[in-house]
Protein backbone atom coordinates (compact mmCIF):
# COMPACT_ATOMS: atom_id res chain seq x y z
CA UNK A 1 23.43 20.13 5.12
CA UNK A 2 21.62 17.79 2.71
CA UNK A 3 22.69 14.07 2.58
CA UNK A 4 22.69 12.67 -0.39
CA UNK A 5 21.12 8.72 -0.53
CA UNK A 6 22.65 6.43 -3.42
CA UNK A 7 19.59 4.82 -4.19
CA UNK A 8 16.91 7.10 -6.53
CA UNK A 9 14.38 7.25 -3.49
CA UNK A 10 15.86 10.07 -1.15
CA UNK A 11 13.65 9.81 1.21
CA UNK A 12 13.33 5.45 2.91
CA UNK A 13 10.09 5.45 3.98
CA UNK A 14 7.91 7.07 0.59
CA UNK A 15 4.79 5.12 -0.16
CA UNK A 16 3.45 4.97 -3.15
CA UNK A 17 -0.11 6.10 -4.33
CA UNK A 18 -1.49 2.62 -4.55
CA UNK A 19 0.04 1.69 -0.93
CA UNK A 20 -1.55 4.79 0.46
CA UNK A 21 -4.93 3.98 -1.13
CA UNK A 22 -4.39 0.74 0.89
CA UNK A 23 -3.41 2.19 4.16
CA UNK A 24 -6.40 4.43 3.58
CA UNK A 25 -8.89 1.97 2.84
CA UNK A 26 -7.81 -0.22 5.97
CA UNK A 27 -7.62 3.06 8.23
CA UNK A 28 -11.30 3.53 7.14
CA UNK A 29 -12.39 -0.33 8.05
CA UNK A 30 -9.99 -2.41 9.24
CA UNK A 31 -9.59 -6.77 9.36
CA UNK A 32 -10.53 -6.45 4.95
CA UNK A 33 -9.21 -8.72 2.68
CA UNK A 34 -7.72 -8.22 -0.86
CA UNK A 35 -10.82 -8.92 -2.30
CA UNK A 36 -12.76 -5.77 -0.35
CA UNK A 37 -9.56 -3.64 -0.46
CA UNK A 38 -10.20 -3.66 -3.88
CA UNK A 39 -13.79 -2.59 -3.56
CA UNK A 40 -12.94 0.25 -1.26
CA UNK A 41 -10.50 1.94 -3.93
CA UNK A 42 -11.55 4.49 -6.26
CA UNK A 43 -13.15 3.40 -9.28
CA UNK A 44 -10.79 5.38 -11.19
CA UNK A 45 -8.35 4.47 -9.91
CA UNK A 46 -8.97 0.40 -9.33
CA UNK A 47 -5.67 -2.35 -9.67
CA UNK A 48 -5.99 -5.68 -10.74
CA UNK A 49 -6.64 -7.97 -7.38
CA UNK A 50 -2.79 -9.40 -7.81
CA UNK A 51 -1.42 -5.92 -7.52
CA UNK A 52 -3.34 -5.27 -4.69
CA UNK A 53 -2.51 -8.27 -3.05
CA UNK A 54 1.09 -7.46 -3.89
CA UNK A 55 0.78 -3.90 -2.14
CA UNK A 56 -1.20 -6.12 0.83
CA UNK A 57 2.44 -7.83 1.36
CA UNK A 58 5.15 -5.27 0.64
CA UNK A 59 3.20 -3.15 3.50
CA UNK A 60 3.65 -6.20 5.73
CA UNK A 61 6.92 -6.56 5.02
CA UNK A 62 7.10 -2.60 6.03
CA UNK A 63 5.17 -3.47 9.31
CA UNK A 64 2.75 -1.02 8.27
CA UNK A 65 -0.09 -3.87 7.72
CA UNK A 66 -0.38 -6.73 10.05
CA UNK A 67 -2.92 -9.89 9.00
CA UNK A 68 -4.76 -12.53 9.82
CA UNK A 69 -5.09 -15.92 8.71
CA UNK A 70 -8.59 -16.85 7.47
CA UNK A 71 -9.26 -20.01 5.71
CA UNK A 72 -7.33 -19.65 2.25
CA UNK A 73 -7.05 -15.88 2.67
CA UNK A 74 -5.64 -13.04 5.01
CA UNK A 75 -7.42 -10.58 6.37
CA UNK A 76 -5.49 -7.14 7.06
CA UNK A 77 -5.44 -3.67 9.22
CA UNK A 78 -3.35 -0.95 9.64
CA UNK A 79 -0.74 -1.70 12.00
CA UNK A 80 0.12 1.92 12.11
CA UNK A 81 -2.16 5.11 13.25
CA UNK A 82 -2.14 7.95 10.06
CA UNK A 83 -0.73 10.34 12.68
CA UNK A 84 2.05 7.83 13.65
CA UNK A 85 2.41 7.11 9.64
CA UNK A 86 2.58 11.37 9.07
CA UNK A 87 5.21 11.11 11.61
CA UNK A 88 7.78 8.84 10.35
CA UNK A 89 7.36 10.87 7.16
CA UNK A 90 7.89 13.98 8.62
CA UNK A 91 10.73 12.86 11.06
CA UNK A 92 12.30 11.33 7.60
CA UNK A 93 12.17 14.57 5.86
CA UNK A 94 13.66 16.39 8.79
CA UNK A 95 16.69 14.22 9.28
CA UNK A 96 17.43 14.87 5.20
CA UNK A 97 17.44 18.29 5.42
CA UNK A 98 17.95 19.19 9.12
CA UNK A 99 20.45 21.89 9.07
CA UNK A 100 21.30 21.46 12.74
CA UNK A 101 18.68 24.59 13.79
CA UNK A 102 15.78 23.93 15.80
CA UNK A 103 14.57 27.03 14.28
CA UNK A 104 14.13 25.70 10.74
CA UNK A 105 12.00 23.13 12.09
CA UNK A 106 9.77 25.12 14.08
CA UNK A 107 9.43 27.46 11.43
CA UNK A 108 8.59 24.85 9.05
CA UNK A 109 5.45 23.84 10.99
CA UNK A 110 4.13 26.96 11.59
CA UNK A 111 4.12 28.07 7.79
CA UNK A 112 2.64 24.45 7.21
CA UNK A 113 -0.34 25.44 9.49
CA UNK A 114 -0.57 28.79 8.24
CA UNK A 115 -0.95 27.35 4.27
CA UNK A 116 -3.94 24.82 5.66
CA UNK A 117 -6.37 27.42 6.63
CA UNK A 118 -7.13 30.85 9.36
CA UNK A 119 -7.83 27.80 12.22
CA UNK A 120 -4.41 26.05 12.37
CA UNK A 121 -2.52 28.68 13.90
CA UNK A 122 -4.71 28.38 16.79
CA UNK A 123 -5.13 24.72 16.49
CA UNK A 124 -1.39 24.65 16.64
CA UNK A 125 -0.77 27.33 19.50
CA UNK A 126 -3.84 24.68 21.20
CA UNK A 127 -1.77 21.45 20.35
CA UNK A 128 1.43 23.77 22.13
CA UNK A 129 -0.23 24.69 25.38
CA UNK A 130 -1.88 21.26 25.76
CA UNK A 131 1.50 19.43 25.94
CA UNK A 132 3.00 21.85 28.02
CA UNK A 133 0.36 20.80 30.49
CA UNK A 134 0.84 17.21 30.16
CA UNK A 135 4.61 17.78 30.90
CA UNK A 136 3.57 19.91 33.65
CA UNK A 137 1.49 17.39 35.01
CA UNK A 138 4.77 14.62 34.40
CA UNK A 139 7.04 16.45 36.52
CA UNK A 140 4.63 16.99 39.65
């Protein structure tokens, strides 16, 4: 069952490009300011300083940035791990199209790590056995 959103972004958590190159940048080397955020994008694809600062604040109103105070400036980092990030994504895309099987989901993953390349299978079935020891190890 799909639900349908009214607003024209289906999915509430979608970054754009520019606020991934920012997340990205700050993943890379965190505590930067706008000024060397915009030194660590892409010279292709570089924004004015304002729009970067701009990005800076509508990903810490997100709380996927947190800052620092320093002198006139802030200084930022990622307040949120890629995997964590990838996550909330994925969990977002699952909850719009979830059709109430545990199957689909499963499925999905596996033909995701069987696009990526030969290893993830086995990087997957590896991910798989390792948590089933950590829950083993919970429950003793």
């Amino acid at each position: 069952m799909i639900r349908k959103r009214s607003s024209s972004n289906i999915l509430p958590n979608t970054l754009g490009e520019l606020e991934l190159l920012v997340l990205e940048a700050l993943w890379q080397q965190p505590h930067l300011d706008a000024k060397m955020v915009c030194n660590k994008i892409p010279s292709h694809k570089v924004p004015s300083l304002n729009t970067v600062q701009s990005t800076l604040e509508r990903l810490y109103k997100k709380g996927l940035v947190d800052r620092i105070k320093n002198g006139h400036a802030y200084t930022y980092f990622a307040s949120v791990s890629r995997s964590n990030l990838l996550g909330r994504l994925m969990g977002d895309v699952i909850h719009l199209l979830h059709d109430g099987r545990l199957e689909t989901i499963l499925s999905s993953f596996v033909n995701v790590a069987a696009d990526l390349d030969e290893s993830s299978l086995g990087d997957l079935e590896e991910l798989i056995a390792r948590k089933k020891r950590e829950l083993d190890e919970e429950e003793r």
